[in-house]
N, C-alpha and C. Protein backbone atom coordinates (compact mmCIF):
# COMPACT_ATOMS: atom_id res chain seq x y z
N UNK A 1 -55.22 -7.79 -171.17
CA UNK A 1 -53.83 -8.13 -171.49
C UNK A 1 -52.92 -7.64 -170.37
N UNK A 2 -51.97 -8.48 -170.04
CA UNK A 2 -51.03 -8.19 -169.06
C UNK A 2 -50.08 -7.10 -169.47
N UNK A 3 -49.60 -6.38 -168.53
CA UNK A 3 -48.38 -5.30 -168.43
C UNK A 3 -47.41 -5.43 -169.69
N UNK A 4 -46.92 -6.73 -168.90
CA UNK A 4 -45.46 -7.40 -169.50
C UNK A 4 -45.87 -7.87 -170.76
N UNK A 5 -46.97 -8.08 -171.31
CA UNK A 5 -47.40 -8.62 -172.80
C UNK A 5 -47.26 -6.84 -173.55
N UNK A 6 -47.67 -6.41 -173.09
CA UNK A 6 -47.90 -4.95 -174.05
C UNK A 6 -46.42 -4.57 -174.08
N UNK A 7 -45.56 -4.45 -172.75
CA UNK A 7 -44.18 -4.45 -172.85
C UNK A 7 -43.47 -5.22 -174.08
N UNK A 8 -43.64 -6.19 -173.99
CA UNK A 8 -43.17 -6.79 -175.11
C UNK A 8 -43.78 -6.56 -176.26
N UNK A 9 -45.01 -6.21 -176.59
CA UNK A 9 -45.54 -5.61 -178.28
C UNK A 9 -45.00 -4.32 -178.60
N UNK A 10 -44.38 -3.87 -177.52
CA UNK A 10 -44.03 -2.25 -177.61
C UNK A 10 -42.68 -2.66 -178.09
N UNK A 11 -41.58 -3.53 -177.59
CA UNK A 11 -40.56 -3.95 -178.23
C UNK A 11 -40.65 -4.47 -179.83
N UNK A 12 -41.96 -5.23 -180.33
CA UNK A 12 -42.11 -6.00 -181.18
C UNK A 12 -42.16 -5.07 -182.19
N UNK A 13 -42.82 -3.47 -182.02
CA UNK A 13 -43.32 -2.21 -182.49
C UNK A 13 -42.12 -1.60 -183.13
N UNK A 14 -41.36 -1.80 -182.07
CA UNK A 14 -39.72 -0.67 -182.22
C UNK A 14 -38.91 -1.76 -182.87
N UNK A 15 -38.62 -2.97 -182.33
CA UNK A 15 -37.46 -3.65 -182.96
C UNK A 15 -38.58 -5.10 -183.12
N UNK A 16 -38.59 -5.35 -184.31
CA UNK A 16 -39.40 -6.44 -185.13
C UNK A 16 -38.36 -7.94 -185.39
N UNK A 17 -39.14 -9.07 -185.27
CA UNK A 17 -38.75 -10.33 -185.40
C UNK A 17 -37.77 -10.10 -187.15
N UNK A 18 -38.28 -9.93 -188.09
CA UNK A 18 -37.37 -10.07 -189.42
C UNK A 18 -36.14 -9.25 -189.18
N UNK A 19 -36.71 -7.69 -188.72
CA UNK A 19 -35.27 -6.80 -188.29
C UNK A 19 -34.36 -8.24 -187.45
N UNK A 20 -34.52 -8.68 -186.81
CA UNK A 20 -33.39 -8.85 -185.55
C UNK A 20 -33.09 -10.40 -186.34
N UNK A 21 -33.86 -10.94 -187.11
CA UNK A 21 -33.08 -12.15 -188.28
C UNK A 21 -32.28 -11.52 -189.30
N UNK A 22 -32.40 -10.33 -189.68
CA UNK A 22 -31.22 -9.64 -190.77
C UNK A 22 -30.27 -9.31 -189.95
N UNK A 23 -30.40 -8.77 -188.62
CA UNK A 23 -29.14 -8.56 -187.90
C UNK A 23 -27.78 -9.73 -187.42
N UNK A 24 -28.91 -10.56 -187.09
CA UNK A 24 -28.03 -11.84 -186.96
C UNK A 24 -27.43 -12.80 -187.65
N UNK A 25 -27.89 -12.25 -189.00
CA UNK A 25 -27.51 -12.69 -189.98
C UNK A 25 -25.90 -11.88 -190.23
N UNK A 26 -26.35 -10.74 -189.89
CA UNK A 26 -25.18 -10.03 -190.44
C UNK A 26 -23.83 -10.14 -189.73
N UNK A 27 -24.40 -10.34 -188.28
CA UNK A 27 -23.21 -10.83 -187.47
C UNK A 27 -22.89 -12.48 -187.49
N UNK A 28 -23.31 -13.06 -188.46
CA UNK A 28 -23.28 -14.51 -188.47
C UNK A 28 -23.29 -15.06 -187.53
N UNK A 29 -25.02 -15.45 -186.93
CA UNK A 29 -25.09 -15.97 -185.62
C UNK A 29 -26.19 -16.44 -186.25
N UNK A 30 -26.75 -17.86 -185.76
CA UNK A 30 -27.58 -18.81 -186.10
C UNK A 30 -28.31 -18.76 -185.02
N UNK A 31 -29.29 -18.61 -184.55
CA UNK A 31 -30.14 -19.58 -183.70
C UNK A 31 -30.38 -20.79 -183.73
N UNK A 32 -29.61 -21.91 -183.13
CA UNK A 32 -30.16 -23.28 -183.44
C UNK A 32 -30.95 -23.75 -182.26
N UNK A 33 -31.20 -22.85 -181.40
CA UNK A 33 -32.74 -23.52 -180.38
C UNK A 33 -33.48 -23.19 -180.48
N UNK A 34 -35.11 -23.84 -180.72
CA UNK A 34 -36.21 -23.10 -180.88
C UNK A 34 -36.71 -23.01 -179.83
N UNK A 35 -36.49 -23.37 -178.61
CA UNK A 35 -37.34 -23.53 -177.43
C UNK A 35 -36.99 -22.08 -176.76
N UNK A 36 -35.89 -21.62 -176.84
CA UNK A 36 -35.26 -20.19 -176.19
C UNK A 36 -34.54 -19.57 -177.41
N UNK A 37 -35.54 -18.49 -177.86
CA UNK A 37 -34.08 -17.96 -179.21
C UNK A 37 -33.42 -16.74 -178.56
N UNK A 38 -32.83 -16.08 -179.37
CA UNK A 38 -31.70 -14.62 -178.97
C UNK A 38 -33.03 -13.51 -178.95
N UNK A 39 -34.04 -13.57 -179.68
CA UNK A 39 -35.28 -12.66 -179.60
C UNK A 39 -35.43 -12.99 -178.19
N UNK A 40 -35.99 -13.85 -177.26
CA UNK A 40 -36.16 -14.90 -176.11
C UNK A 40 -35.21 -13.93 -175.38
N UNK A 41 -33.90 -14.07 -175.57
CA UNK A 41 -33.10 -13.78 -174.59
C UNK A 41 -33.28 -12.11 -174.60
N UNK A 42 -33.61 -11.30 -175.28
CA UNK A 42 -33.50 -9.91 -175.63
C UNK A 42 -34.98 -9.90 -174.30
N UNK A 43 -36.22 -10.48 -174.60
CA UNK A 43 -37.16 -9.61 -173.85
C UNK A 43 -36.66 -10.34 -172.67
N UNK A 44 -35.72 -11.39 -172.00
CA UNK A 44 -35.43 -12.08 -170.78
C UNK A 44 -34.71 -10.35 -170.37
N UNK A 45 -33.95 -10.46 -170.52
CA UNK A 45 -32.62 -9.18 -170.31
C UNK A 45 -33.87 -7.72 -169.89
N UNK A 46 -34.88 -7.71 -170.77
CA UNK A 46 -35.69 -6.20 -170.43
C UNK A 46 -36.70 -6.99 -168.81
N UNK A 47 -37.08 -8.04 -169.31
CA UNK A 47 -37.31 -8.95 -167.65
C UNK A 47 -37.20 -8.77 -166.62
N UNK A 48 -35.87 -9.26 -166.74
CA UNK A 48 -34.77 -9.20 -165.80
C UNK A 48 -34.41 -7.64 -164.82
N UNK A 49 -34.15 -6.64 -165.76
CA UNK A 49 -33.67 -5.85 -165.71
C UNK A 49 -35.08 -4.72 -164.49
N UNK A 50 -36.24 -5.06 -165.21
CA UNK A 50 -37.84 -4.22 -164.77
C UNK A 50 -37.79 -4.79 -163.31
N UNK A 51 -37.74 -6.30 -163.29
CA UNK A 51 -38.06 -7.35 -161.97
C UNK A 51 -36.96 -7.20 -161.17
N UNK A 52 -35.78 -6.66 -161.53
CA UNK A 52 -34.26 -6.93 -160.94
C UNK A 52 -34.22 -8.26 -160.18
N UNK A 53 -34.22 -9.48 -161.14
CA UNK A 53 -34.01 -11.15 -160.83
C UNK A 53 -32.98 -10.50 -160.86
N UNK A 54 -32.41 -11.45 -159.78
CA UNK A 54 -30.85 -11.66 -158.68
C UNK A 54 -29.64 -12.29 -160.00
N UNK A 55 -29.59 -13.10 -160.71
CA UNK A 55 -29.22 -13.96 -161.17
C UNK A 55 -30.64 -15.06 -161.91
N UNK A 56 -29.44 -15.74 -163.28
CA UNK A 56 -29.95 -16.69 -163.83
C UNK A 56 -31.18 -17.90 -162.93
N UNK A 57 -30.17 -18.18 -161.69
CA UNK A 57 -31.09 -19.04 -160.85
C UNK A 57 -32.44 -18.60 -160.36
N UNK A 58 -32.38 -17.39 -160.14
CA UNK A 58 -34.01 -16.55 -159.26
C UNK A 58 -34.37 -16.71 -160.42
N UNK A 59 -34.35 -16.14 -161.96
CA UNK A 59 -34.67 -15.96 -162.74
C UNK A 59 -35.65 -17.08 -163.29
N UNK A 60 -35.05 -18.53 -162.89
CA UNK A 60 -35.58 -19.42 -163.46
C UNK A 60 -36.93 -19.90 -162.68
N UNK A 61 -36.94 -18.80 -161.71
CA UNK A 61 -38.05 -19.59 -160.97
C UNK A 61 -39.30 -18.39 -160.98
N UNK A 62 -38.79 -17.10 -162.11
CA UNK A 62 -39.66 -15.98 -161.85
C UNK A 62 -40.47 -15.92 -163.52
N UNK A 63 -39.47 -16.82 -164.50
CA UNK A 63 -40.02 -16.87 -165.86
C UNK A 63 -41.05 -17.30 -166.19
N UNK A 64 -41.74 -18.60 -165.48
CA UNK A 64 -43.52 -19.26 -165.23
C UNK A 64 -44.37 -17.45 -164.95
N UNK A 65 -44.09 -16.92 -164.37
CA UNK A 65 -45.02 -15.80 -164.14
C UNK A 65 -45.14 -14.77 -164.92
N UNK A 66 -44.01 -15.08 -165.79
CA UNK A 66 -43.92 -13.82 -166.92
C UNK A 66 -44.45 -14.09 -168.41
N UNK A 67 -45.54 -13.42 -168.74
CA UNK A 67 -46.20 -13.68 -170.52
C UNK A 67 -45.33 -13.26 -171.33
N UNK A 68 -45.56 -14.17 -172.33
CA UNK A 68 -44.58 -13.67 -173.56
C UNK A 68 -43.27 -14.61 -173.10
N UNK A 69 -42.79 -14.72 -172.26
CA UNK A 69 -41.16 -15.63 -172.10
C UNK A 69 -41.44 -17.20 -171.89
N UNK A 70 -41.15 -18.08 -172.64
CA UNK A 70 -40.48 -19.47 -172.63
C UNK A 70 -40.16 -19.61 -171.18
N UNK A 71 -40.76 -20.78 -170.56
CA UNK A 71 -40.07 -21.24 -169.17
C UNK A 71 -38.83 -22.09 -169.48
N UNK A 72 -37.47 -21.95 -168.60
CA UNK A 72 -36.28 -22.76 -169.32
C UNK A 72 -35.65 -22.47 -167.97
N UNK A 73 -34.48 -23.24 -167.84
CA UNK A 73 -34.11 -23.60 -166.64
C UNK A 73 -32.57 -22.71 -166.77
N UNK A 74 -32.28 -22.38 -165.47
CA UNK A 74 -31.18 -21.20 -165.74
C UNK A 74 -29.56 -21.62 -166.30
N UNK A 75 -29.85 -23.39 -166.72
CA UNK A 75 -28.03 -23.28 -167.59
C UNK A 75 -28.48 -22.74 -169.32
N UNK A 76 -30.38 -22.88 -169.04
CA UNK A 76 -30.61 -22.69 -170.69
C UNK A 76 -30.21 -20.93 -171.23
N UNK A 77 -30.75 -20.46 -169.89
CA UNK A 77 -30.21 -18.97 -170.07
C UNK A 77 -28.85 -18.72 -170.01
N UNK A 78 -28.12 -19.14 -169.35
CA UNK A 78 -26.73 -18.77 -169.09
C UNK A 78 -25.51 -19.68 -170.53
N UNK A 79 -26.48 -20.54 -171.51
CA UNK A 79 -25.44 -20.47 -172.55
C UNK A 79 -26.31 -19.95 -173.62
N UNK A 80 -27.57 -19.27 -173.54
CA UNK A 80 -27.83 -18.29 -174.79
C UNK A 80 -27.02 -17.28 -174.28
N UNK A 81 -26.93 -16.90 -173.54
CA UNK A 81 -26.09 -15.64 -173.07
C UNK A 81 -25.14 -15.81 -173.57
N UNK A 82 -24.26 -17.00 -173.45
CA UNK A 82 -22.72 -17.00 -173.81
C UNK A 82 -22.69 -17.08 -175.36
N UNK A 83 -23.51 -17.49 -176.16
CA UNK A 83 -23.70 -17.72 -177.22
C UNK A 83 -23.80 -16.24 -178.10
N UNK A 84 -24.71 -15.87 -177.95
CA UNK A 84 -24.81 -14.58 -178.17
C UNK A 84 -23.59 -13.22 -178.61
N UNK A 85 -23.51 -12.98 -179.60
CA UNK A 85 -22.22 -11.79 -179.98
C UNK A 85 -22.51 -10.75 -178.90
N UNK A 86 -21.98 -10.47 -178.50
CA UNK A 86 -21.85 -9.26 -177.25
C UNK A 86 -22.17 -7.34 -178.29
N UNK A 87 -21.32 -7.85 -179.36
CA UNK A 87 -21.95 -6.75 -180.16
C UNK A 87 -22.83 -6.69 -180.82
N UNK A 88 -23.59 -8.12 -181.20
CA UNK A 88 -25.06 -7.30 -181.81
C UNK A 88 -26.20 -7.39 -180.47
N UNK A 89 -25.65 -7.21 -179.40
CA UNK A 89 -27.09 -7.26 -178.23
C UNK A 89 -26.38 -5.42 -178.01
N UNK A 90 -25.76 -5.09 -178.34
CA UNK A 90 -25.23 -3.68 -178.05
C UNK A 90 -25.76 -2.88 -179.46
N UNK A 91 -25.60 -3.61 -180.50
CA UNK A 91 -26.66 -2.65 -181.33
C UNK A 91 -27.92 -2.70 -181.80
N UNK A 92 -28.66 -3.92 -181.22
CA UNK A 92 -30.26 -4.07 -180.52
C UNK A 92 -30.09 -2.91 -179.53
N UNK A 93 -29.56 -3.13 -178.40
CA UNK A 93 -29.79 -1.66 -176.87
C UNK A 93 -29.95 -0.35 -177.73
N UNK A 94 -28.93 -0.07 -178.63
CA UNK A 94 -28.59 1.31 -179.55
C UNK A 94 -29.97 1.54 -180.06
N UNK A 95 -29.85 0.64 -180.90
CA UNK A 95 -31.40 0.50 -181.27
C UNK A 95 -32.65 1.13 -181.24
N UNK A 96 -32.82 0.31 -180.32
CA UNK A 96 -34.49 0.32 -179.32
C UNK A 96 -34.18 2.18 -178.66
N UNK A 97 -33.23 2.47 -177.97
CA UNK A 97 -33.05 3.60 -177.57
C UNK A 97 -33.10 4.70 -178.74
N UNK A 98 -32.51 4.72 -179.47
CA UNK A 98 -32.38 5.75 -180.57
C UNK A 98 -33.74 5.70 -180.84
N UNK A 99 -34.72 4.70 -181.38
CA UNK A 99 -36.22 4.84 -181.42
C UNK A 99 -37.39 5.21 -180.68
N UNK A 100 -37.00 5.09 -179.18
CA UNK A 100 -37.58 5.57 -177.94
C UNK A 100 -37.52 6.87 -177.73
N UNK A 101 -36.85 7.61 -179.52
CA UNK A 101 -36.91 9.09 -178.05
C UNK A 101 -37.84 9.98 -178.50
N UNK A 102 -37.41 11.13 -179.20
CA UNK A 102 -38.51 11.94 -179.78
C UNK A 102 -39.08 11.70 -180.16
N UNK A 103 -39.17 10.83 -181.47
CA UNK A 103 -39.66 10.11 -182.59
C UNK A 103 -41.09 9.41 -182.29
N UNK A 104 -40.87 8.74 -181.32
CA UNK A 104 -41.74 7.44 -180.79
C UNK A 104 -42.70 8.52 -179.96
N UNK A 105 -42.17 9.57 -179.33
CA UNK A 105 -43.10 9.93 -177.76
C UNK A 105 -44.09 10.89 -179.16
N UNK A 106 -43.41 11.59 -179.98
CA UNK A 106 -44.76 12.20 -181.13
C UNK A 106 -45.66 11.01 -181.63
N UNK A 107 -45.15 9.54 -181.55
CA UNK A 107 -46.21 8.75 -182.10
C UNK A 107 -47.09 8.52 -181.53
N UNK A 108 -46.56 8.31 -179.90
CA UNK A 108 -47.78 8.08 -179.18
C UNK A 108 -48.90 9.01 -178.41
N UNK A 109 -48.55 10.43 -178.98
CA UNK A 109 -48.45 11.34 -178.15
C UNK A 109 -49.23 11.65 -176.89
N UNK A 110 -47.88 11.08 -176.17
CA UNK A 110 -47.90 11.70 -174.70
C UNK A 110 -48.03 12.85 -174.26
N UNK A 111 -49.16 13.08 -173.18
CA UNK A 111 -49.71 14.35 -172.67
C UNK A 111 -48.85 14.58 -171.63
N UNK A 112 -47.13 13.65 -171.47
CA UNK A 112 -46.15 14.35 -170.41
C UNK A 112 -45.30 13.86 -170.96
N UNK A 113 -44.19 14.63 -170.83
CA UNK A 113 -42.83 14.25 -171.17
C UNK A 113 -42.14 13.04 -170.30
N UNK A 114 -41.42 11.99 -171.32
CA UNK A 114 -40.91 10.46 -170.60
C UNK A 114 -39.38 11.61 -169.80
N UNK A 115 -39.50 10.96 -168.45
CA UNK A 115 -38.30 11.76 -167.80
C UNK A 115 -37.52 10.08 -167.22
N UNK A 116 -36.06 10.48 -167.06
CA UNK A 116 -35.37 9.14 -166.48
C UNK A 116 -35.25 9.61 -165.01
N UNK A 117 -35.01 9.06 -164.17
CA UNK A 117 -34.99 9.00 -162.50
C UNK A 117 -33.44 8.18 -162.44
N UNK A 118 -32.27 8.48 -162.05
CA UNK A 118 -31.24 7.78 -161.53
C UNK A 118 -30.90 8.40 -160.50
N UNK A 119 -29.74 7.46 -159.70
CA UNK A 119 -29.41 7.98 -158.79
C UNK A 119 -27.91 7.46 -158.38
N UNK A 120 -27.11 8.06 -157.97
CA UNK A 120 -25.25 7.49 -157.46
C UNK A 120 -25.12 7.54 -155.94
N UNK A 121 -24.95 6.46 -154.88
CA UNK A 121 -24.49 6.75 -153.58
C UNK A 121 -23.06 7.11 -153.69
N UNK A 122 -23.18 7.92 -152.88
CA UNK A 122 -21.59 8.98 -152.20
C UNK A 122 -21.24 7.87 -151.01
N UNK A 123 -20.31 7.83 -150.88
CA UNK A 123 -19.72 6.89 -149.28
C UNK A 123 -18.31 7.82 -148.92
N UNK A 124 -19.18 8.58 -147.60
CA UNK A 124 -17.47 8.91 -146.90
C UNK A 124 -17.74 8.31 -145.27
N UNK A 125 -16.54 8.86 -144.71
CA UNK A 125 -16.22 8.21 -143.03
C UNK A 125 -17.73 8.75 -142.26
N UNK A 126 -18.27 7.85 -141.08
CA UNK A 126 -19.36 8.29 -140.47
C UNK A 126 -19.54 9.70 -139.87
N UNK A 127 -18.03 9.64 -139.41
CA UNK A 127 -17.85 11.40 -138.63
C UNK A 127 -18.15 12.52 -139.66
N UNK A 128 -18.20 12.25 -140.88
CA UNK A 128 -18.40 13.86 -141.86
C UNK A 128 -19.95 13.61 -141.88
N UNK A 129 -20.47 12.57 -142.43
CA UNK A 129 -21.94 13.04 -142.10
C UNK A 129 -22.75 12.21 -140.95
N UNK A 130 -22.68 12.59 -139.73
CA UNK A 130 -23.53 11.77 -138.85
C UNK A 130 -24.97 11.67 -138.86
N UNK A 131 -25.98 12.26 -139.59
CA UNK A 131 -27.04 12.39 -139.85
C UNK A 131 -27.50 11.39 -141.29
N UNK A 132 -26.14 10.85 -141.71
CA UNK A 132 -26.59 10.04 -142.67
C UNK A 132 -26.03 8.44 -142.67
N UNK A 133 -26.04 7.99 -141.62
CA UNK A 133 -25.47 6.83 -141.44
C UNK A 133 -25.55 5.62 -142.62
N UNK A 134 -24.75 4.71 -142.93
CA UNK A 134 -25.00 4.01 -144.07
C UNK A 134 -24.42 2.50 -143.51
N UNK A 135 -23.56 2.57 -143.32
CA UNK A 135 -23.61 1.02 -142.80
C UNK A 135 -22.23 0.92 -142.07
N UNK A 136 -21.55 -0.05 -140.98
CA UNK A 136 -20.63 0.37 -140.26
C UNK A 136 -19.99 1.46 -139.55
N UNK A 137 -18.63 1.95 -140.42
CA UNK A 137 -17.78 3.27 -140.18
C UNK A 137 -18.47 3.86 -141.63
N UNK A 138 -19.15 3.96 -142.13
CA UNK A 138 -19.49 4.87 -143.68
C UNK A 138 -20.73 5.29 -142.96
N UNK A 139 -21.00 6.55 -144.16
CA UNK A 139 -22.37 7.55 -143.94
C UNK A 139 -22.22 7.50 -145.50
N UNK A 140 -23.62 7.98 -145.85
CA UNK A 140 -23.93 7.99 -147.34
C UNK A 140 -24.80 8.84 -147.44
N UNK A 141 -24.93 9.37 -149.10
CA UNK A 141 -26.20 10.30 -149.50
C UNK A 141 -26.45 9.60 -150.64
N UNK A 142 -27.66 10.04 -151.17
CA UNK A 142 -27.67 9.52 -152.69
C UNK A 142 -27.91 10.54 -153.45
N UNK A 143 -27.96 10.88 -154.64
CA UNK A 143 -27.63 12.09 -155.61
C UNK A 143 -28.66 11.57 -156.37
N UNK A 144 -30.18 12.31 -156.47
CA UNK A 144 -31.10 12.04 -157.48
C UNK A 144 -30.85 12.86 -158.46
N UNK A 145 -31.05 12.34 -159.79
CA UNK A 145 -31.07 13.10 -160.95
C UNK A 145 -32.09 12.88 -161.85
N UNK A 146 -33.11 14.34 -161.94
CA UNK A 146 -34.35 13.65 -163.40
C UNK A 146 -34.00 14.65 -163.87
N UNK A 147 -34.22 14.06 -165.94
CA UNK A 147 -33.59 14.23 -166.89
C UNK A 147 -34.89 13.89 -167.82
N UNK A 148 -34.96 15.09 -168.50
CA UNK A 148 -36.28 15.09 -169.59
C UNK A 148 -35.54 14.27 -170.82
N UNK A 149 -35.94 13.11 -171.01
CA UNK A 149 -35.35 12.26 -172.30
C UNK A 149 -35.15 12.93 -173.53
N UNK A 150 -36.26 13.64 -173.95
CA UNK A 150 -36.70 14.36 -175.21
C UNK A 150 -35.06 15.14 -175.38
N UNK A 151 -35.26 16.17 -174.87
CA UNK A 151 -34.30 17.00 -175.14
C UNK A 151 -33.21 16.73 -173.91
N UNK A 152 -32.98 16.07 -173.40
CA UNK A 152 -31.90 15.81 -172.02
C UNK A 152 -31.70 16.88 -171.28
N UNK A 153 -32.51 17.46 -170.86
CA UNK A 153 -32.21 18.76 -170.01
C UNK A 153 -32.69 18.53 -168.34
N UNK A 154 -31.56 19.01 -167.70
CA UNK A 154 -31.46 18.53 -166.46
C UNK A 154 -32.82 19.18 -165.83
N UNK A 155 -33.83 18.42 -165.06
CA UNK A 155 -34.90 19.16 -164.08
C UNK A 155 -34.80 19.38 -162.99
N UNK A 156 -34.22 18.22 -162.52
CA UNK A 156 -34.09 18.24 -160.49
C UNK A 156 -32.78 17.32 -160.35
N UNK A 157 -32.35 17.88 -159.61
CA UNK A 157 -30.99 17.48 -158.65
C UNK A 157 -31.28 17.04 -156.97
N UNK A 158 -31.19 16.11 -156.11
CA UNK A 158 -31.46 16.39 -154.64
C UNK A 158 -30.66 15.28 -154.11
N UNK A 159 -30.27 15.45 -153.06
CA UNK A 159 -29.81 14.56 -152.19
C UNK A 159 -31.02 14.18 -150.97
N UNK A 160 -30.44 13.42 -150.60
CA UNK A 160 -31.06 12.25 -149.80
C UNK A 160 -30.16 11.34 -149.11
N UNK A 161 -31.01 10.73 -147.70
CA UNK A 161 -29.86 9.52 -147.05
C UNK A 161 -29.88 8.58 -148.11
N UNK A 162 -28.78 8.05 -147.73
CA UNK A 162 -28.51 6.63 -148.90
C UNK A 162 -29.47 5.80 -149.28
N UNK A 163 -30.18 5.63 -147.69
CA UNK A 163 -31.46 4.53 -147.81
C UNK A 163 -32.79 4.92 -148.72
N UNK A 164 -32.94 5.76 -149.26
CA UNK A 164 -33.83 6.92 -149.60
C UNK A 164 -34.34 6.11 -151.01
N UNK A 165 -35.13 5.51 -151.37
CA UNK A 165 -35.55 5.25 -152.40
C UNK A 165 -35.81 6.25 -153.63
N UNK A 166 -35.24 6.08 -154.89
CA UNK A 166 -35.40 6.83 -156.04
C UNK A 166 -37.29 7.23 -156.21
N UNK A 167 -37.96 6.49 -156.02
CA UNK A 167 -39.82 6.71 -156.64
C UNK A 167 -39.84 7.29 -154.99
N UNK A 168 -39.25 8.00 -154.34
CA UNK A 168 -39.92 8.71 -152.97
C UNK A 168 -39.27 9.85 -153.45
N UNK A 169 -38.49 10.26 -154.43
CA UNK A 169 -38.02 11.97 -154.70
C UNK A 169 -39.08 12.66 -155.86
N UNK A 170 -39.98 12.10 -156.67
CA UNK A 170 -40.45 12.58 -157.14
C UNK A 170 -41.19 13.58 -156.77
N UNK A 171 -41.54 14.98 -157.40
CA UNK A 171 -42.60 15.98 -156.37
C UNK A 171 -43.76 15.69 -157.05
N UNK A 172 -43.81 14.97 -158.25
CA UNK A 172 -45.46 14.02 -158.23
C UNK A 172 -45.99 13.21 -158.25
N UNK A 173 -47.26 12.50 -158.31
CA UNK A 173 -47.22 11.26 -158.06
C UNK A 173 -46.85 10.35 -158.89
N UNK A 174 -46.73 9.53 -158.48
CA UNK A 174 -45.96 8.19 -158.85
C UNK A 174 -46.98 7.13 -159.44
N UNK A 175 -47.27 6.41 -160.90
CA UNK A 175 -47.68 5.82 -161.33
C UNK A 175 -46.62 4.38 -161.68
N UNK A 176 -47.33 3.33 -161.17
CA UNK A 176 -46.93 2.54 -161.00
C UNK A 176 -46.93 1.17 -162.33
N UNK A 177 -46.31 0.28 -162.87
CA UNK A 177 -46.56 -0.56 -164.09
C UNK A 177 -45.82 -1.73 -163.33
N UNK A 178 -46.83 -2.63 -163.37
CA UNK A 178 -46.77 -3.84 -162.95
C UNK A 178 -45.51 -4.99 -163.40
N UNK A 179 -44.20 -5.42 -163.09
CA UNK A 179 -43.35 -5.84 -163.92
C UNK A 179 -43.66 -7.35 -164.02
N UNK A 180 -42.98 -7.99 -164.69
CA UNK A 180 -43.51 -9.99 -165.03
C UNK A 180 -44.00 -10.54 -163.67
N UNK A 181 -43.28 -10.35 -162.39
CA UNK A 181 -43.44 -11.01 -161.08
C UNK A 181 -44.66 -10.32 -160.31
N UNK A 182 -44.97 -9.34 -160.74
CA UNK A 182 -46.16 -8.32 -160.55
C UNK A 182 -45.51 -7.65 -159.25
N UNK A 183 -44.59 -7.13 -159.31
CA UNK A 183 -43.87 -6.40 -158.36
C UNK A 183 -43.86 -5.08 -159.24
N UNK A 184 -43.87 -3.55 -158.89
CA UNK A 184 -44.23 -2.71 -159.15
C UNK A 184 -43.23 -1.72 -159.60
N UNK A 185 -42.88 -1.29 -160.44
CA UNK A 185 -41.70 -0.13 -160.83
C UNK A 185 -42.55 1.47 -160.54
N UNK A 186 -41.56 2.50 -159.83
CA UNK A 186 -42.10 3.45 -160.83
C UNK A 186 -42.02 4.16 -161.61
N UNK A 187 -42.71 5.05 -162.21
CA UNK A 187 -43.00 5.95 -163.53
C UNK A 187 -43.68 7.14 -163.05
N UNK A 188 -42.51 8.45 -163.32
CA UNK A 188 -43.12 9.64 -162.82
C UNK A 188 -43.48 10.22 -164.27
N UNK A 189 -44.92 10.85 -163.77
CA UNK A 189 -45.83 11.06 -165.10
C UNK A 189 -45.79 12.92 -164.68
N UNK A 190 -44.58 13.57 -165.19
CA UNK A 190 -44.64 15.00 -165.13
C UNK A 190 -45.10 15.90 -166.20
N UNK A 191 -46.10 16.42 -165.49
CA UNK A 191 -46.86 17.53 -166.71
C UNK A 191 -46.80 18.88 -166.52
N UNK A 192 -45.75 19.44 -165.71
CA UNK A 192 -45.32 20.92 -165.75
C UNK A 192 -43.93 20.54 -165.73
N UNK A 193 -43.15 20.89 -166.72
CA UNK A 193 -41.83 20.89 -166.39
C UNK A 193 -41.31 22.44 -165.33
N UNK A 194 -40.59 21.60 -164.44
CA UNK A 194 -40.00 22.57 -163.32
C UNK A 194 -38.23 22.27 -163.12
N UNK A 195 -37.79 23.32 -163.10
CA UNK A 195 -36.50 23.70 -162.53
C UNK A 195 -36.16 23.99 -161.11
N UNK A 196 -35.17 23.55 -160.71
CA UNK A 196 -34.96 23.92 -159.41
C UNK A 196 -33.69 24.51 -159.62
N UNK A 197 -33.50 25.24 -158.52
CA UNK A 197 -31.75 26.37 -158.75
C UNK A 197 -32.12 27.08 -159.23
């Protein structure tokens, strides 16, 4: 079984086809296409988001490669989108997250704690940092931050040049999960929690 198929049973696990017909019910929203429904558009959006498709248009040409998603051409995506209540795809996100945290990692139990990896570029004038050039008259850093989900407690803080990829700050290795286009995300699998500072 593919990546992106288990991805999606893991959604199917946490937020279920009847759940998300009582919801839409409640926000009085119909599905009247069967070829692409709002379920459809929910695992497009987690898709989207793993693969980082550019837009609707890349999108339409990356959905043939992805299991589990309906092939549909990108005006079909861009009026489920519009269609769609903006607030019940915000309390699907609520959702799925509120179920992802403690709760779920005791179900499956994981022999490491799920940690998040983000990161914010800084942009000032080239002359304050010349060692970090970024593009034109700007210099940049980027500000890594991992964050133990479970309990949100900060682990590591670091800077880096701008160009600096987030899966190159980890201090372990990097396990990789294949996304719909089979382009690679990563996933740091930490089993000593460490502090720095």
């Amino acid at each position: 079984m593919k990546q992106d198929t288990l991805l999606f049973a893991l959604l199917q696990s946490l937020y279920g086809l009847q759940e998300h017909a009582q919801l839409a019910s409640a926000y009085e929203y119909h599905d009247a296409a069967r070829k692409f429904s709002s379920y459809d558009l929910l695992k497009y959006w987690i898709a989207a988001a793993i693969g980082r498709w550019k837009g609707f248009r890349h999108s339409e040409k990356q959905l043939p490669t992805c299991t589990g998603l309906p092939s549909v051409d990108h005006s079909t995506l861009a009026k489920k989108a519009r269609e769609v209540p903006f607030e019940m795809m915000q309390e699907i996100l609520h959702t799925v997250i509120q179920r992802t945290s403690r709760n779920v990692r005791r179900t499956f139990s994981l022999p490491f704690p799920i940690e998040a990896l983000d990161s914010t570029t800084i942009t000032v004038g080239k002359g304050r940092l010349l060692w970090a050039h970024f593009r034109g008259n700007q210099a940049g850093v980027k500000l890594h931050v991992r964050v133990n989900t479970a309990d949100q407690s900060l682990l590591q803080v670091e800077t880096s040049p701008v160009r600096a990829h987030d899966s190159s700050r980890g201090p372990h290795p990097v396990t990789t999960a294949p996304s719909c286009d089979g382009s690679r995300s990563g996933i740091h699998e930490q089993r000593t929690v460490r502090r720095d500072g």
